[in-house]
C-alpha atoms as a PDB file:
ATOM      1  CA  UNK A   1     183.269 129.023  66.977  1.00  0.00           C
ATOM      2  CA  UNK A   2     181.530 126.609  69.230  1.00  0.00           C
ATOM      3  CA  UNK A   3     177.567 124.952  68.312  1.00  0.00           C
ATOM      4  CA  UNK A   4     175.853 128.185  70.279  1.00  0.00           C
ATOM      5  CA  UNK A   5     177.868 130.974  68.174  1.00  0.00           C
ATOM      6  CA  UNK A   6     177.375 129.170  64.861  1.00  0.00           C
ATOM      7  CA  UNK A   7     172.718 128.882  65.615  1.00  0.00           C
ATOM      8  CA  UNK A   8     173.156 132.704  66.784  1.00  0.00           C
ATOM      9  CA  UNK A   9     175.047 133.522  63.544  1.00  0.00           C
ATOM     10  CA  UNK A  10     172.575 131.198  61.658  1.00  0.00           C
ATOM     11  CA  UNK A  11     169.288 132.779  63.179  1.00  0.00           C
ATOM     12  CA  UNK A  12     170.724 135.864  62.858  1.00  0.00           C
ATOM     13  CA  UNK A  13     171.465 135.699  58.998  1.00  0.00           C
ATOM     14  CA  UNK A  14     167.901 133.842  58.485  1.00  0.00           C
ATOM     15  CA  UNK A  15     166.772 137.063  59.977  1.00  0.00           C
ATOM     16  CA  UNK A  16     168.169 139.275  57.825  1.00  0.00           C
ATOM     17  CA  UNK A  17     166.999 137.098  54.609  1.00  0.00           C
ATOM     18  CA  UNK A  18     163.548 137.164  55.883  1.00  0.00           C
ATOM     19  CA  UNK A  19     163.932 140.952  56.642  1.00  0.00           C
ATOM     20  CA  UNK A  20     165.784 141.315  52.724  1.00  0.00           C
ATOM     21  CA  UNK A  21     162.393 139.776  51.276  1.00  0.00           C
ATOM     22  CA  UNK A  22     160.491 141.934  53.360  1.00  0.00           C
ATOM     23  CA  UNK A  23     162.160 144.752  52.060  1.00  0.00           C
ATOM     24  CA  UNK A  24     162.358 143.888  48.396  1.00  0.00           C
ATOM     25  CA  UNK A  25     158.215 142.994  48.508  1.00  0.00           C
ATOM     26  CA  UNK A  26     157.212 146.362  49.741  1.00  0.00           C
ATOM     27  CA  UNK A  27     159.466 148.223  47.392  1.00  0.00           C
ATOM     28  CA  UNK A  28     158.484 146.362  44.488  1.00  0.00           C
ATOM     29  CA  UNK A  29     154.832 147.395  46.113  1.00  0.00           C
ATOM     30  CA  UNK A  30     153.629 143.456  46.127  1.00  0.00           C
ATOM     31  CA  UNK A  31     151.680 143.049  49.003  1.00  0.00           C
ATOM     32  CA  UNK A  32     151.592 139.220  51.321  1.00  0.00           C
ATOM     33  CA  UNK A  33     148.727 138.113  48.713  1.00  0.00           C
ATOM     34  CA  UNK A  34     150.311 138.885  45.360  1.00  0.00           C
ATOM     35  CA  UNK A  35     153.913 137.730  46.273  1.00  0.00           C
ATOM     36  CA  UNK A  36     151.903 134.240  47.268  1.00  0.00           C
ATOM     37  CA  UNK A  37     149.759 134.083  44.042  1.00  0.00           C
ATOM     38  CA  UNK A  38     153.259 134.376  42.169  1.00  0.00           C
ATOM     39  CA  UNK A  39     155.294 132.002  44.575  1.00  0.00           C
ATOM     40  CA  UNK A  40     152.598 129.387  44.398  1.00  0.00           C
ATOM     41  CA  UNK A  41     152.830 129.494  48.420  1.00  0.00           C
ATOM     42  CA  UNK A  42     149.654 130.056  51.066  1.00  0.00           C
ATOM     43  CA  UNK A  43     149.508 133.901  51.946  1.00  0.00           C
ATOM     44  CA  UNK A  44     149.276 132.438  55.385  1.00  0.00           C
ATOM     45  CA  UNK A  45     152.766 131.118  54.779  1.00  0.00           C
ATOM     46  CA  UNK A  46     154.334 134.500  53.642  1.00  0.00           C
ATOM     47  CA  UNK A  47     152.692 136.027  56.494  1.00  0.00           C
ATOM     48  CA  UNK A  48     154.190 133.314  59.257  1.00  0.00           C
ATOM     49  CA  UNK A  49     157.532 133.494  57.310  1.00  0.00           C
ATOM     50  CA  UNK A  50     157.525 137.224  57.487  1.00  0.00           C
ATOM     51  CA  UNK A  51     157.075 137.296  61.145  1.00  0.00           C
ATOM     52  CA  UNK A  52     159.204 134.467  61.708  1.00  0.00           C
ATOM     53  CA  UNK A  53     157.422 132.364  62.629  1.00  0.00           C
ATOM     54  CA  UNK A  54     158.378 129.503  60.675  1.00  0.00           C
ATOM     55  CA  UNK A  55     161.802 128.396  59.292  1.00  0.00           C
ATOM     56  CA  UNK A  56     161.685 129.198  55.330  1.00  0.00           C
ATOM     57  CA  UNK A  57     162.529 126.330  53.290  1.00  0.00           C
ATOM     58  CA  UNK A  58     165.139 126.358  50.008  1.00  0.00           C
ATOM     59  CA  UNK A  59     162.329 125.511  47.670  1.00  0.00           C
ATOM     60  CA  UNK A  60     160.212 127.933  49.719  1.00  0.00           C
ATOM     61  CA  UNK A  61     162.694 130.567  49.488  1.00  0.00           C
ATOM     62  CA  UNK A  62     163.346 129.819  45.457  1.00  0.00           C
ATOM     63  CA  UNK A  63     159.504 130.023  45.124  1.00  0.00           C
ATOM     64  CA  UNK A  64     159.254 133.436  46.909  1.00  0.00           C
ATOM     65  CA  UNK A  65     162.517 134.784  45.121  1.00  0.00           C
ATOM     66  CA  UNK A  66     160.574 133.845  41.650  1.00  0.00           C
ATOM     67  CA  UNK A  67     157.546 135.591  42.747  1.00  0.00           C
ATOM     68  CA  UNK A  68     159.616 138.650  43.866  1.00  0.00           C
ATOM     69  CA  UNK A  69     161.128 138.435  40.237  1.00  0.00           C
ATOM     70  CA  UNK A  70     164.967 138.178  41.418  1.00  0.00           C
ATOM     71  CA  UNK A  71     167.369 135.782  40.964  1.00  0.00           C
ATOM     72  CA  UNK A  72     169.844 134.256  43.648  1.00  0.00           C
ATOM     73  CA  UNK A  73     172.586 136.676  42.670  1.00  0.00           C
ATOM     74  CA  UNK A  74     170.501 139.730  42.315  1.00  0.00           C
ATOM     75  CA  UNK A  75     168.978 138.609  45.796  1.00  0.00           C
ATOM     76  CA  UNK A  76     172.413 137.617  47.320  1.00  0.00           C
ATOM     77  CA  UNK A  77     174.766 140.750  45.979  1.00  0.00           C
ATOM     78  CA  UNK A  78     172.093 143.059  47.272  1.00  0.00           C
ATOM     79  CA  UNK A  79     172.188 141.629  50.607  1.00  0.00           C
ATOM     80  CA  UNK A  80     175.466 141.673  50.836  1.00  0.00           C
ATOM     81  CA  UNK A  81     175.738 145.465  49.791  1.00  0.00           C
ATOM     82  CA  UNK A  82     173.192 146.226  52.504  1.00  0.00           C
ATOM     83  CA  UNK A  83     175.482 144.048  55.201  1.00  0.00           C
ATOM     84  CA  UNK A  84     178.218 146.642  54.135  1.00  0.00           C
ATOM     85  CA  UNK A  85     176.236 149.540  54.853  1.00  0.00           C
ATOM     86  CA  UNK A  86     174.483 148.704  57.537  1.00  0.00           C
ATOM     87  CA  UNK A  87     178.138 147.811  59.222  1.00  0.00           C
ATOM     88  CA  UNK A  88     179.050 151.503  58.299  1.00  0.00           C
ATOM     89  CA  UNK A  89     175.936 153.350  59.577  1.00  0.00           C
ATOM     90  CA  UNK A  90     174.056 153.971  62.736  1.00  0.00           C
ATOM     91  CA  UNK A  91     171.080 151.160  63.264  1.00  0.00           C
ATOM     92  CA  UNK A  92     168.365 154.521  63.101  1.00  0.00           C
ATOM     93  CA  UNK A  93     169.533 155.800  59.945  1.00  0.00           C
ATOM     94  CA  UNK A  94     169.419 152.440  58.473  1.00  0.00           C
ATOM     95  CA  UNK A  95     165.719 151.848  59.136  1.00  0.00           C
ATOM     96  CA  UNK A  96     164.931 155.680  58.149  1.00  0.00           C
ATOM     97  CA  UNK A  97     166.548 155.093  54.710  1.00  0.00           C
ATOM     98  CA  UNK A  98     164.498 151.684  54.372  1.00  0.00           C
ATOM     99  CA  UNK A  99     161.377 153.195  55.301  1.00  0.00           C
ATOM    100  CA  UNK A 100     161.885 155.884  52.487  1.00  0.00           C
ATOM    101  CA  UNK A 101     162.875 153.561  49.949  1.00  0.00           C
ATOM    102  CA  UNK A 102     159.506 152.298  50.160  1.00  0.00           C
ATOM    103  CA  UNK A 103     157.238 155.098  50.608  1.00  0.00           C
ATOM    104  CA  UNK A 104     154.859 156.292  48.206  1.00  0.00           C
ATOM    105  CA  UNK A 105     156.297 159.501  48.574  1.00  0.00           C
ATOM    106  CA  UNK A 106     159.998 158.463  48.051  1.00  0.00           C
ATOM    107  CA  UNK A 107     161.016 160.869  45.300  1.00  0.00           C
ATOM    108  CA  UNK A 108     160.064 163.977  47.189  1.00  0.00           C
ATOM    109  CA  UNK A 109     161.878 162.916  50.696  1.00  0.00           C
ATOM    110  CA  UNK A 110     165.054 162.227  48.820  1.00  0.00           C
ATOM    111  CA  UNK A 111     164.712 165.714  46.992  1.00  0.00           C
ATOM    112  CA  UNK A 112     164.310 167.169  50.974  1.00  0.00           C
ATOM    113  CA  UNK A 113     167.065 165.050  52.294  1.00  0.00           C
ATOM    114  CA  UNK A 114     169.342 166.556  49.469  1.00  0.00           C
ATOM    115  CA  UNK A 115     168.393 170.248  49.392  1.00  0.00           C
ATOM    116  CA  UNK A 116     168.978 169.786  53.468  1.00  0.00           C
ATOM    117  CA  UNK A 117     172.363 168.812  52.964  1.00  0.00           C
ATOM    118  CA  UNK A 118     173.431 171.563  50.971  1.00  0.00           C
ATOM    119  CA  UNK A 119     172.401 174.131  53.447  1.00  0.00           C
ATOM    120  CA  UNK A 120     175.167 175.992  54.812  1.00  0.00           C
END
């Protein structure tokens, strides 16, 4: 792997951290504010570091991973269990199962997605 393959693989894993906290905020239902009150951290700087754009620091990232409640393993195995699926299913079905997990309304749109599967 030569210098421009590893910052590609490097920016695109820092994308998918900052993409994992996104995630785990909104479906623990903290919003930019709260998760920064707990972190200790600016809401401005949530905000930039969810948009990306700013690089998140380690003692950033263990500040926001405090405020989100979650340790490095809980943080890390989950990742890694949504790298596995995500390699397994189609790019639209991944961001339609994200966007359910965190809707108010999750409970009934899985109980829809599973009657719809059992019709014949």
């Amino acid at each position: 792997m030569n210098e421009e393959d590893v910052k590609k693989f490097a920016k695109n894993e820092a994308d998918r951290i900052i993409n994992h906290i996104v995630y785990l905020r909104k479906k623990k239902g903290i919003t930019q504010e709260n998760l920064a009150e707990r972190a200790a951290i600016s809401r401005s700087t949530v905000g930039q570091i969810e948009k990306g754009a700013v690089k998140i620091s380690l003692v950033t990232f263990t500040a926001i991973l405090k405020g989100l409640d979650v340790s490095y393993s809980e943080f890390f195995d989950e990742f890694e269990q949504e790298k596995r699926v995500v390699e397994e299913t189609s790019p639209e079905l991944v961001d339609l199962i994200k966007e359910i997990d965190i809707h108010p309304n999750r409970d009934e749109y899985i109980k829809i997605i599973q009657s719809l599967l059992f019709i014949k």
